[in-house]
C-alpha atoms as a PDB file:
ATOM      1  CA  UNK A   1      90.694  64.133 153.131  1.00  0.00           C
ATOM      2  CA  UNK A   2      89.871  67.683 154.463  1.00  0.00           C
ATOM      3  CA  UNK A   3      93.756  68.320 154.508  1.00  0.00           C
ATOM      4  CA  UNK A   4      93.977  67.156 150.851  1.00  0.00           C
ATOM      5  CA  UNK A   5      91.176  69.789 150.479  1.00  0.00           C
ATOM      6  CA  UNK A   6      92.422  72.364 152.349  1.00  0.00           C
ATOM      7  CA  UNK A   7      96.044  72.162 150.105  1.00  0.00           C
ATOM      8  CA  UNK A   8      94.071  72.581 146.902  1.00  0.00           C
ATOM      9  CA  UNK A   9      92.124  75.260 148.165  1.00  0.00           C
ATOM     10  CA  UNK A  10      95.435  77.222 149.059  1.00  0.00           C
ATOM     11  CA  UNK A  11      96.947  76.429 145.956  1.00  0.00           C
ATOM     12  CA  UNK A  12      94.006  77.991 143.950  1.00  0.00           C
ATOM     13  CA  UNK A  13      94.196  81.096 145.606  1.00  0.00           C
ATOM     14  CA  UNK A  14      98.138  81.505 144.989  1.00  0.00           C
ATOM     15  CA  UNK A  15      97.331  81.056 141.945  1.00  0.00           C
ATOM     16  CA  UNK A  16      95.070  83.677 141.459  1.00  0.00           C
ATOM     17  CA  UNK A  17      96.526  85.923 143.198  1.00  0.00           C
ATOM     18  CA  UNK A  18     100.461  85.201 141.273  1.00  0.00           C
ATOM     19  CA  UNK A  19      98.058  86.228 138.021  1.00  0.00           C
ATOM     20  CA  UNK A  20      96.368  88.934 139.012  1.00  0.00           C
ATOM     21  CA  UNK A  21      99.866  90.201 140.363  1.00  0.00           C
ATOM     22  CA  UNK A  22     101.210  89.397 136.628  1.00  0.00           C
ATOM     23  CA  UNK A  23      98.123  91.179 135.223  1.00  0.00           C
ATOM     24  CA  UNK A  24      98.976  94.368 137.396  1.00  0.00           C
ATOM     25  CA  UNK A  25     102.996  94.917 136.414  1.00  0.00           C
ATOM     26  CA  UNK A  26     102.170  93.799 132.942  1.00  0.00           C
ATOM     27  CA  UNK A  27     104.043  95.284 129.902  1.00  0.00           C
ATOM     28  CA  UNK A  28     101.495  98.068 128.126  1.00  0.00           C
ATOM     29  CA  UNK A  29     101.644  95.388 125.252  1.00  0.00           C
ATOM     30  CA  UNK A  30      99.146  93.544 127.232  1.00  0.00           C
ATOM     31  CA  UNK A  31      96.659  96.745 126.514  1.00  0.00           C
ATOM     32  CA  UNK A  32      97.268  96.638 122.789  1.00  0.00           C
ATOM     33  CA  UNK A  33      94.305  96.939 120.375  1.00  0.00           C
ATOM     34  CA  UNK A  34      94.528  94.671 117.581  1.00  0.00           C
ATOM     35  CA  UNK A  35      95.683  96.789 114.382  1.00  0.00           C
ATOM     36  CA  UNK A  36      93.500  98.427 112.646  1.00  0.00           C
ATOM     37  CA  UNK A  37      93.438  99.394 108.272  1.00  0.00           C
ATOM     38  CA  UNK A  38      96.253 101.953 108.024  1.00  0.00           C
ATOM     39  CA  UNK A  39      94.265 103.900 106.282  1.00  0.00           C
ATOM     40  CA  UNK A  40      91.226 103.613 108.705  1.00  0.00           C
ATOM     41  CA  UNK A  41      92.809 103.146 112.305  1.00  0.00           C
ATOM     42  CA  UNK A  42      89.638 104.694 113.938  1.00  0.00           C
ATOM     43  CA  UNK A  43      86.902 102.823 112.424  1.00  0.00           C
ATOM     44  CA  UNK A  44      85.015  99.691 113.976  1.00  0.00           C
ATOM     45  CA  UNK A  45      86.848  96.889 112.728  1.00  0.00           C
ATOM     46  CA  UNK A  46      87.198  93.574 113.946  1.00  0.00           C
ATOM     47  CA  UNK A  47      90.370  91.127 113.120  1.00  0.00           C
ATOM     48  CA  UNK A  48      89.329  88.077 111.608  1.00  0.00           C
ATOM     49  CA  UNK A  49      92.514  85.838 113.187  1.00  0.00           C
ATOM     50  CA  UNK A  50      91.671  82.830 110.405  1.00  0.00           C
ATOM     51  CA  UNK A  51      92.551  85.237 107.829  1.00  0.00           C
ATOM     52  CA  UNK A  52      95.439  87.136 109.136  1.00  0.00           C
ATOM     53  CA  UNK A  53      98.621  86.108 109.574  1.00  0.00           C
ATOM     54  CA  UNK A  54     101.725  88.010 111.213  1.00  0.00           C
ATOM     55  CA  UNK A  55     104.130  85.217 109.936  1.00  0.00           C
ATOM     56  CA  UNK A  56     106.083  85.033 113.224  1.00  0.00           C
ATOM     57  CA  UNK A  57     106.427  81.867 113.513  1.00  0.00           C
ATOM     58  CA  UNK A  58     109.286  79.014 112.846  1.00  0.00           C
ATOM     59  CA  UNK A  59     106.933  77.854 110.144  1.00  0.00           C
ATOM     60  CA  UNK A  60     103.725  78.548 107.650  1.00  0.00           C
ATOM     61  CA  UNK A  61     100.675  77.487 109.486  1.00  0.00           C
ATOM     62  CA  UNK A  62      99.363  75.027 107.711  1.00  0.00           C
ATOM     63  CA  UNK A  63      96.375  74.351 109.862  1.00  0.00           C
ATOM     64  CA  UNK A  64      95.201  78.197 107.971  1.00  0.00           C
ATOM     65  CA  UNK A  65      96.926  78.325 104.988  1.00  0.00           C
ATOM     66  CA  UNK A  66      97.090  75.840 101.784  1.00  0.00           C
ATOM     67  CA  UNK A  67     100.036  75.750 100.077  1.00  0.00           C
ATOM     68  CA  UNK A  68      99.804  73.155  97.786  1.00  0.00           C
ATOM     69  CA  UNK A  69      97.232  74.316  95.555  1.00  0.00           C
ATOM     70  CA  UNK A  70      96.032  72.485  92.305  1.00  0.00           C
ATOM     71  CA  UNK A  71      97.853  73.546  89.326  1.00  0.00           C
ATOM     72  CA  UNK A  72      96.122  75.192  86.769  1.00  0.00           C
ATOM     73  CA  UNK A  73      96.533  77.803  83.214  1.00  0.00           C
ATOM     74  CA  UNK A  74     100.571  77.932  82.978  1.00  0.00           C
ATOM     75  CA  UNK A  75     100.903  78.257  87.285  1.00  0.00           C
ATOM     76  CA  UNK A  76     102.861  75.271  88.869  1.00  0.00           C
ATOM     77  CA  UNK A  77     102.623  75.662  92.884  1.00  0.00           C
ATOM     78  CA  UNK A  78     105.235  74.013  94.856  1.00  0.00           C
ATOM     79  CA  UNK A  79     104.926  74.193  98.699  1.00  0.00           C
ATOM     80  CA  UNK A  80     108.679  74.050  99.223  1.00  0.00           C
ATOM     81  CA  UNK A  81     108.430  77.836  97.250  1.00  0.00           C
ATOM     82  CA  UNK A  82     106.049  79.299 100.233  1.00  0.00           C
ATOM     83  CA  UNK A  83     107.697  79.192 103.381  1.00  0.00           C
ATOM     84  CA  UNK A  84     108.040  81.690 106.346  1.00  0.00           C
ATOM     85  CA  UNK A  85     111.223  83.166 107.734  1.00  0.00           C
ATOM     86  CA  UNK A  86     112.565  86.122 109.314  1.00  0.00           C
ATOM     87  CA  UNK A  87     109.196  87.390 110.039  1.00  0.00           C
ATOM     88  CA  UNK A  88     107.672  86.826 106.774  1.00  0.00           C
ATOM     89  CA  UNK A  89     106.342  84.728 104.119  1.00  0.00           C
ATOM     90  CA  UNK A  90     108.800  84.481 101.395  1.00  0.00           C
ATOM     91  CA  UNK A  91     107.165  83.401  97.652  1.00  0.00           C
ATOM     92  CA  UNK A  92     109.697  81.808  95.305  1.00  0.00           C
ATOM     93  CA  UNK A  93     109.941  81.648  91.307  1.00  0.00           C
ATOM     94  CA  UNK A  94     112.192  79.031  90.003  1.00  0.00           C
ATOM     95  CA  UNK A  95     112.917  78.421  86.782  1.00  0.00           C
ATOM     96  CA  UNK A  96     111.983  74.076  86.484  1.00  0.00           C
ATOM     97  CA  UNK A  97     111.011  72.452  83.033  1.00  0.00           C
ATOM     98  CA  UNK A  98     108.339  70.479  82.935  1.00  0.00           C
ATOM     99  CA  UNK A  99     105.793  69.452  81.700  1.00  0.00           C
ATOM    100  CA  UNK A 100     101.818  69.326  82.507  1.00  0.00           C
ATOM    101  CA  UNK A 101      99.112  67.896  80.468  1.00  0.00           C
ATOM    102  CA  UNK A 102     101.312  67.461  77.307  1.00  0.00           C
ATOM    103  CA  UNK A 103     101.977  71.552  77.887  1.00  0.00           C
ATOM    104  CA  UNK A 104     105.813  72.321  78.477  1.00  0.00           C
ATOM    105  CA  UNK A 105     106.069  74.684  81.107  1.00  0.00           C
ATOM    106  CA  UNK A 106     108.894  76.673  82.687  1.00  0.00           C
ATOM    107  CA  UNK A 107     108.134  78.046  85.739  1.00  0.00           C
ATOM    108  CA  UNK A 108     107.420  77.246  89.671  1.00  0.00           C
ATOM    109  CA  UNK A 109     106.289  79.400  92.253  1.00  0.00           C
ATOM    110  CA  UNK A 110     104.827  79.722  95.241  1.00  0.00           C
ATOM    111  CA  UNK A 111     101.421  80.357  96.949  1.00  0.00           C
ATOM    112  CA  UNK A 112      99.143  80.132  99.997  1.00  0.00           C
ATOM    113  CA  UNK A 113      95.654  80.137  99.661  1.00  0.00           C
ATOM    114  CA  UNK A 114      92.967  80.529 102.986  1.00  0.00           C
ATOM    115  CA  UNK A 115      91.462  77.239 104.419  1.00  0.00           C
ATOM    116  CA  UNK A 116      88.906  78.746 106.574  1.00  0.00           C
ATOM    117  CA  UNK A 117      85.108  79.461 105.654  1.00  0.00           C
ATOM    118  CA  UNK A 118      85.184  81.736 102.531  1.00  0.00           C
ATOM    119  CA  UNK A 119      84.882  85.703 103.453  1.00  0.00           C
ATOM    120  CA  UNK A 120      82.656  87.949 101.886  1.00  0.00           C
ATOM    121  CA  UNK A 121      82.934  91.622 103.000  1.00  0.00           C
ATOM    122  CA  UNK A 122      85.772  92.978 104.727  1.00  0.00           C
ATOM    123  CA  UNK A 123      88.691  95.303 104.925  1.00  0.00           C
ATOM    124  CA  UNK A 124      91.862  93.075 103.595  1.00  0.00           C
ATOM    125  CA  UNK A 125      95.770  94.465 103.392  1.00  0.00           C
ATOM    126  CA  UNK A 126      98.835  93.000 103.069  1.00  0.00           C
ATOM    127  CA  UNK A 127     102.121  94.747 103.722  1.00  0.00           C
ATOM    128  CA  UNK A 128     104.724  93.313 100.829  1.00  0.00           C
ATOM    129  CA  UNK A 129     107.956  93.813  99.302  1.00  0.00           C
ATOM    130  CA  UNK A 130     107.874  92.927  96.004  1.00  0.00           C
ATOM    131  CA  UNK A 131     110.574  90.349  93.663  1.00  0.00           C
ATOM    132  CA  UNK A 132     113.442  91.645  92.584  1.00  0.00           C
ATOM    133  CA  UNK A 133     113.377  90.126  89.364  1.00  0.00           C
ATOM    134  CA  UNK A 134     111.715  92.701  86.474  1.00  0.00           C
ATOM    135  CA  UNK A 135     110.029  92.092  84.100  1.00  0.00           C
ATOM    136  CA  UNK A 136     107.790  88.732  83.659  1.00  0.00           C
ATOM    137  CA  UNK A 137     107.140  88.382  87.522  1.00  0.00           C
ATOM    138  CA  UNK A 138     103.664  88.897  89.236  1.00  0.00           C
ATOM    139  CA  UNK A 139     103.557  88.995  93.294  1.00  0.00           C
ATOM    140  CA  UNK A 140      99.560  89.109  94.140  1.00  0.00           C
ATOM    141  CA  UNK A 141      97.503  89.506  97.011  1.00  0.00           C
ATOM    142  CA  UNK A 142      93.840  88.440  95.708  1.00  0.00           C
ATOM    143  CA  UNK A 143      90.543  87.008  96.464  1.00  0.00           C
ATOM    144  CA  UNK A 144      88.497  84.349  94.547  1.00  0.00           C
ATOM    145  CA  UNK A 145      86.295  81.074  94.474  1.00  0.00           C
ATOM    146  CA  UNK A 146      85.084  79.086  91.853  1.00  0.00           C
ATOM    147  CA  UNK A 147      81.794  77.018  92.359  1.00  0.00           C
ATOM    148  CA  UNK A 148      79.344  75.134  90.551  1.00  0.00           C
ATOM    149  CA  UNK A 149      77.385  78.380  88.844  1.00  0.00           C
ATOM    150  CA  UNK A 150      79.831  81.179  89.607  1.00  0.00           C
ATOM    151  CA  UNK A 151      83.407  82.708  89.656  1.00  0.00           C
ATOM    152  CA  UNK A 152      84.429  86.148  91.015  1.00  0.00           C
ATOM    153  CA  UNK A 153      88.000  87.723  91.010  1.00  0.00           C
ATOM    154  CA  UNK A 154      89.289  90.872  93.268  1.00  0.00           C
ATOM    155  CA  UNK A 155      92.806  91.389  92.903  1.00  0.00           C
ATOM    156  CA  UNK A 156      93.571  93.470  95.815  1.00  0.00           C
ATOM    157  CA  UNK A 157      96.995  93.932  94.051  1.00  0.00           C
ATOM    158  CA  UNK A 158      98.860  92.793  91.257  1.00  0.00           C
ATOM    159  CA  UNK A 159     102.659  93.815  91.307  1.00  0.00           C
ATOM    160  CA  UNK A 160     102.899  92.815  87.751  1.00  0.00           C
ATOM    161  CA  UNK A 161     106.022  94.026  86.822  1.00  0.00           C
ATOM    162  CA  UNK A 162     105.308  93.260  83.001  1.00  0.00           C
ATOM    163  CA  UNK A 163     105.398  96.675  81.863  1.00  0.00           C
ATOM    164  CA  UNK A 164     108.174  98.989  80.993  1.00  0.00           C
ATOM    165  CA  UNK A 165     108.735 100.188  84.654  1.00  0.00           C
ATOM    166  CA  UNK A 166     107.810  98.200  87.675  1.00  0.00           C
ATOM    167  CA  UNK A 167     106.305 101.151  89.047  1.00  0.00           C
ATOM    168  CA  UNK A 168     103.168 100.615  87.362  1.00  0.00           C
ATOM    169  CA  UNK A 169     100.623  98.557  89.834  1.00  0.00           C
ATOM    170  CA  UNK A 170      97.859  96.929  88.349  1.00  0.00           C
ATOM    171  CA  UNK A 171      94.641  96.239  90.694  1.00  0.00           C
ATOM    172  CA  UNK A 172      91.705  94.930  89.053  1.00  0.00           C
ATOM    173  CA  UNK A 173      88.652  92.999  89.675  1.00  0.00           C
ATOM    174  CA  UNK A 174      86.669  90.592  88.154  1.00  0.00           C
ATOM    175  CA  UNK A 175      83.623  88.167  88.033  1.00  0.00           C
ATOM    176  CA  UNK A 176      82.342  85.554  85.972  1.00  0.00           C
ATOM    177  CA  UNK A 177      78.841  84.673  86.722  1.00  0.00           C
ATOM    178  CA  UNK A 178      77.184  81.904  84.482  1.00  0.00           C
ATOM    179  CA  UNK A 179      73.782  82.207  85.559  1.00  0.00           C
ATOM    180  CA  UNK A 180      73.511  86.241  84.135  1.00  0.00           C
ATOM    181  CA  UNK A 181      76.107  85.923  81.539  1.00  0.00           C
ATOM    182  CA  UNK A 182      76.950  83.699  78.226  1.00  0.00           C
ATOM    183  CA  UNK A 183      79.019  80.736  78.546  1.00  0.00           C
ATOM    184  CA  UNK A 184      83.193  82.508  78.429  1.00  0.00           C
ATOM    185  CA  UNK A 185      81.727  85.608  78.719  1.00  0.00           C
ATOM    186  CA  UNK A 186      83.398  87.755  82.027  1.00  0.00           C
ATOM    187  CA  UNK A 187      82.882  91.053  83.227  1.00  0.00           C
ATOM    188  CA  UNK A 188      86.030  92.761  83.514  1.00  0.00           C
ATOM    189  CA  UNK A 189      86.759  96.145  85.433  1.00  0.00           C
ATOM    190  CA  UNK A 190      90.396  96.921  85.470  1.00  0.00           C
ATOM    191  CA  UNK A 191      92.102  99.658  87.478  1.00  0.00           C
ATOM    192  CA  UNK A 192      96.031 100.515  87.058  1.00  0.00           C
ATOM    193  CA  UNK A 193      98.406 103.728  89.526  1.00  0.00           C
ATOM    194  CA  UNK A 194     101.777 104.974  88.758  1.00  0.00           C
ATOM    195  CA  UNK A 195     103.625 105.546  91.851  1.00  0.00           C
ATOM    196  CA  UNK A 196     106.790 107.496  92.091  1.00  0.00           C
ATOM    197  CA  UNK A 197     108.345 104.811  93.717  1.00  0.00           C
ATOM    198  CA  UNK A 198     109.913 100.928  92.980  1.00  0.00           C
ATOM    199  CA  UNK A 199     107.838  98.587  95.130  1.00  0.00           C
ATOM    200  CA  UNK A 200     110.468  96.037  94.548  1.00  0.00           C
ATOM    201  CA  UNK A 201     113.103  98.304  97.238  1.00  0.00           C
ATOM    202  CA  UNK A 202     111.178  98.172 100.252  1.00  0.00           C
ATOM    203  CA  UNK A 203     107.367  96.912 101.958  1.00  0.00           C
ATOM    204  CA  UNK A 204     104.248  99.102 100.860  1.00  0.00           C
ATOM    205  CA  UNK A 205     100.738  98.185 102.451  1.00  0.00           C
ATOM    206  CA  UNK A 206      98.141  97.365  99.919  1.00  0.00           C
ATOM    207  CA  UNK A 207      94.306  97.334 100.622  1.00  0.00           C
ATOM    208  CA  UNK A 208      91.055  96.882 100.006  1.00  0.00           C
ATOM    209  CA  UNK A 209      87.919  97.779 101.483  1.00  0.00           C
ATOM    210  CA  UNK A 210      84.764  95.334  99.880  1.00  0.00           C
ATOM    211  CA  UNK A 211      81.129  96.134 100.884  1.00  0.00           C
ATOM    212  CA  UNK A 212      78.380  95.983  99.747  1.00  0.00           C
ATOM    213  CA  UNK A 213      78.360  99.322  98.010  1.00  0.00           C
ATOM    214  CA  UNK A 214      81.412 100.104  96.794  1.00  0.00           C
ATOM    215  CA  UNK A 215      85.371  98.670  96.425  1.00  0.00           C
ATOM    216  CA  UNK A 216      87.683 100.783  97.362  1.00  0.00           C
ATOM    217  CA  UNK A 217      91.722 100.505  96.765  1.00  0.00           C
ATOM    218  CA  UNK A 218      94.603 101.899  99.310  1.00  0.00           C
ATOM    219  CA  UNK A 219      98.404 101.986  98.976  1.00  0.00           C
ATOM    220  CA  UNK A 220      99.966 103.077 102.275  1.00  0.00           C
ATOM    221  CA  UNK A 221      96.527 103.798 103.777  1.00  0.00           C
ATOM    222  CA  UNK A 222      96.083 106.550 100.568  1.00  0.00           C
ATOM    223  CA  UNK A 223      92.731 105.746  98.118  1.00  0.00           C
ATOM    224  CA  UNK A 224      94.015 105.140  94.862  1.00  0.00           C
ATOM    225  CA  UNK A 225      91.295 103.612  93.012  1.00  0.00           C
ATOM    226  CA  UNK A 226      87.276 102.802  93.681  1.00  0.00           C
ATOM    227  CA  UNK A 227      84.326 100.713  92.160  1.00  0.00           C
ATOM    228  CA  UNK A 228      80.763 100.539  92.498  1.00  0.00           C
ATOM    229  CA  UNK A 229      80.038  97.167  93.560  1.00  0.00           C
ATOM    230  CA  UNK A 230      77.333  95.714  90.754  1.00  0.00           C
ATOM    231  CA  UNK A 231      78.433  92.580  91.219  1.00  0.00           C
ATOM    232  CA  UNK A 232      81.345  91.159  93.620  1.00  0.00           C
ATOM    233  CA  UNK A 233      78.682  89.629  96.072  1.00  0.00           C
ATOM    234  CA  UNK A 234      80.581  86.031  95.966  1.00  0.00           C
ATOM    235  CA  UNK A 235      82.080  84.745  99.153  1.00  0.00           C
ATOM    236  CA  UNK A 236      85.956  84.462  98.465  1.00  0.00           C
ATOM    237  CA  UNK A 237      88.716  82.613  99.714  1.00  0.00           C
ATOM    238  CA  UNK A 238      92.069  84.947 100.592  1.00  0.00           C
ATOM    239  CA  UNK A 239      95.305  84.549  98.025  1.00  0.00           C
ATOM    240  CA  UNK A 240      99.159  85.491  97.954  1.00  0.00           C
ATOM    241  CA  UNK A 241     100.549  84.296  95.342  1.00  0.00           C
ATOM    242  CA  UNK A 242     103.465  84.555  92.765  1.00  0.00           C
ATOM    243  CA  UNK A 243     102.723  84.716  88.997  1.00  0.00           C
ATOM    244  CA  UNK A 244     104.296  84.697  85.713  1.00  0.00           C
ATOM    245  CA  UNK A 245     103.772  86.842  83.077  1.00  0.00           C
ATOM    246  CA  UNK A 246     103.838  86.945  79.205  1.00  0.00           C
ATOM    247  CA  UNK A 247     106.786  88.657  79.157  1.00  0.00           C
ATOM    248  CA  UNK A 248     108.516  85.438  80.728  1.00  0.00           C
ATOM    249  CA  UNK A 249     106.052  82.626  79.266  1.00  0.00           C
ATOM    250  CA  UNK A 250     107.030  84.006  75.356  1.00  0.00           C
ATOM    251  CA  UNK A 251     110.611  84.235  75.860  1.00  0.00           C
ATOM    252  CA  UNK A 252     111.151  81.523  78.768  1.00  0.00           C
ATOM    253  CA  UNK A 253     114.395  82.422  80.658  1.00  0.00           C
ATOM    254  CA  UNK A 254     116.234  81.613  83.765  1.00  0.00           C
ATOM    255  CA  UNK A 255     118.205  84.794  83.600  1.00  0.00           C
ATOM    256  CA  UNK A 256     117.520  86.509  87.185  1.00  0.00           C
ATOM    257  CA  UNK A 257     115.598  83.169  88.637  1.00  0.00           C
ATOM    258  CA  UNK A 258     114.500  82.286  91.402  1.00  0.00           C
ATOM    259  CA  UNK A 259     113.460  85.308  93.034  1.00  0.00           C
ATOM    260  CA  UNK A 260     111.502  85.997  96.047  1.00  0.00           C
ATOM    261  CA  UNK A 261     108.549  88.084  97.133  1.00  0.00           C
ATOM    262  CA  UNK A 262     108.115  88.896 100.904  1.00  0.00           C
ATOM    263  CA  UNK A 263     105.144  89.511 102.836  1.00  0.00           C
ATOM    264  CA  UNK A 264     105.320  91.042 106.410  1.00  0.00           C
ATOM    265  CA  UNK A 265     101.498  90.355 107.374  1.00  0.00           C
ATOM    266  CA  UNK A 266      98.355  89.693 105.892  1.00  0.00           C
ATOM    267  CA  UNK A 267      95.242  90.927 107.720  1.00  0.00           C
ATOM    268  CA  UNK A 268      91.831  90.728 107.262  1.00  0.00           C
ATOM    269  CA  UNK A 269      88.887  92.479 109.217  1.00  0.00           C
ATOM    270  CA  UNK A 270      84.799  92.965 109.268  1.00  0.00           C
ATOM    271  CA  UNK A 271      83.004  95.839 110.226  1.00  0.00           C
ATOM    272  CA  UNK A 272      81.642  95.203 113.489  1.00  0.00           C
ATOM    273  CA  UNK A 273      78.353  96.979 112.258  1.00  0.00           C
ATOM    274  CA  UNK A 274      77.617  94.767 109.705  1.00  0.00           C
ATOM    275  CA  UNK A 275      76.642  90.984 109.897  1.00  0.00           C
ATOM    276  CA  UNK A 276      79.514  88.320 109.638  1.00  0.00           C
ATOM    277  CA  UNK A 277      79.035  87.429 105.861  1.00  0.00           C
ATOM    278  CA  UNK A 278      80.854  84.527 106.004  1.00  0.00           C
ATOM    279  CA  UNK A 279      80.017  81.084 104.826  1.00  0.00           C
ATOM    280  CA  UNK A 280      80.368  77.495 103.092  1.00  0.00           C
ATOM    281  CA  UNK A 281      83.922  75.821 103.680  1.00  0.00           C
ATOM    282  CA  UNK A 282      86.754  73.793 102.054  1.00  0.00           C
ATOM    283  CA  UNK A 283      88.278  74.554  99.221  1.00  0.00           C
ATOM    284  CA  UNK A 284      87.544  74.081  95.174  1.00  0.00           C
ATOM    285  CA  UNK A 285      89.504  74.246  92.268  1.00  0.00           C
ATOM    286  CA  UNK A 286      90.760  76.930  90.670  1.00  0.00           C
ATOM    287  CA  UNK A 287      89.658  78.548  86.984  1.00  0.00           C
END
């Protein structure tokens, strides 16, 4: 027995001291800070891991993301059109007939939607490259969450690429709030930037920074756009997503489909001197 004993002791303290010898000639990777906002790398945020996603791996998690979403509006999700590869999550438009409710439909794409606790308040940005395909297609990274007595939209970014050049970004937000407001009736505050370049030839990081306050819009860690908050005080769930536009639902077309989106990372932080805002769970349909 005290032999037995004496074995296990010696084995613990190898084994503390082969770590702590790991530990000491360990790469400076070991040291890294999680990232921070590009366009804030010195302030006090905190990753939120159930949000953020580096895409790394062989596969989508599915134990954080949805990707079979209820279909809704003219939006048919497919999981086989979300899928991770290369270091990114790839979002796929295909051109499919079918047919939904008695409403013929054209188009299926791809999403992934958060499965963790809804978020409210928060630095979010996603680094994407968007489709190829122009016009008609709309890669989005957005926020939302539809319950019993209210709905509130932020689009963190809508790639829309239904205007005459793709190098018009539309970000937008907005809330629908039946207690305060008629029944159909929204509140709408829209925000669109030209850039001087085509976000369809290479990854841009797009971000937003939701408080209490104030919403304020980045592109490559630059301000492009800001809101008094008066009323985006919903907890959301997070969103990339691939939409079609009118462009493509008036004049249905295969010409150019499927096409793909890519998304390096998604990543999602609090400010560690605020409260964590967070709260209910699961998920509910969409508008």
């Amino acid at each position: 027995m005290s032999m037995r004993i004496e074995k296990s002791n010696w084995l613990i303290v190898v084994l503390i001291q082969v770590f702590a010898c790991c530990i000491s000639h360990a790469p400076a990777a070991w040291a890294l800070e999680a990232p921070k906002p590009l366009s804030d790398p010195q302030g006090s945020w905190l990753l939120q891991p159930a949000y953020s996603d580096e895409f790394d791996g062989k596969s989508l998690d599915l134990s954080k993301w949805d990707n079979d979403v209820v279909d809704w509006g003219v939006w048919s999700w497919l999981p086989e059109n979300a899928w991770v590869e290369s270091g990114n999550l790839s979002l796929r438009m295909n051109y499919q007939e079918h047919e939904r409710k008695g409403q013929r439909l054209f188009y299926t794409s791809g999403i992934v939607r958060s499965k963790a606790a809804p978020i409210k308040y928060g630095y979010f940005e996603a680094r994407i490259q968007a489709a190829p395909k122009f016009p008609g297609v709309c890669p989005a990274f957005w926020a939302f969450r539809q319950e019993a007595d209210m709905w509130t939209e932020i689009d963190f970014v809508e790639l829309t690429q239904r205007h005459n050049t793709p190098r018009q970004i539309d970000i937008f937000s907005l809330v629908h709030r039946h207690p305060d407001l008629k029944p159909g009736e929204k509140i709408v505050e829209e925000r669109t930037v030209m850039v001087d370049w085509d976000p369809r030839d290479a990854f841009h990081v797009y971000g937003v920074e939701w408080n209490e306050s104030r919403l304020n819009w980045y592109i490559d860690g630059v301000l492009v756009g800001t809101s008094k908050n008066l009323y985006w005080h919903q907890a959301l769930d997070i969103v990339l997503s691939f939409g079609v536009r009118r462009s493509l639902r008036d004049n249905p077309s295969a010409q150019g489909l499927p096409t793909t989106a890519l998304v390096d990372y998604v990543r999602v932080w609090k400010n560690a001197a605020t409260p964590d805002c967070r709260h209910g769970s699961g998920t509910n349909p969409a508008p």
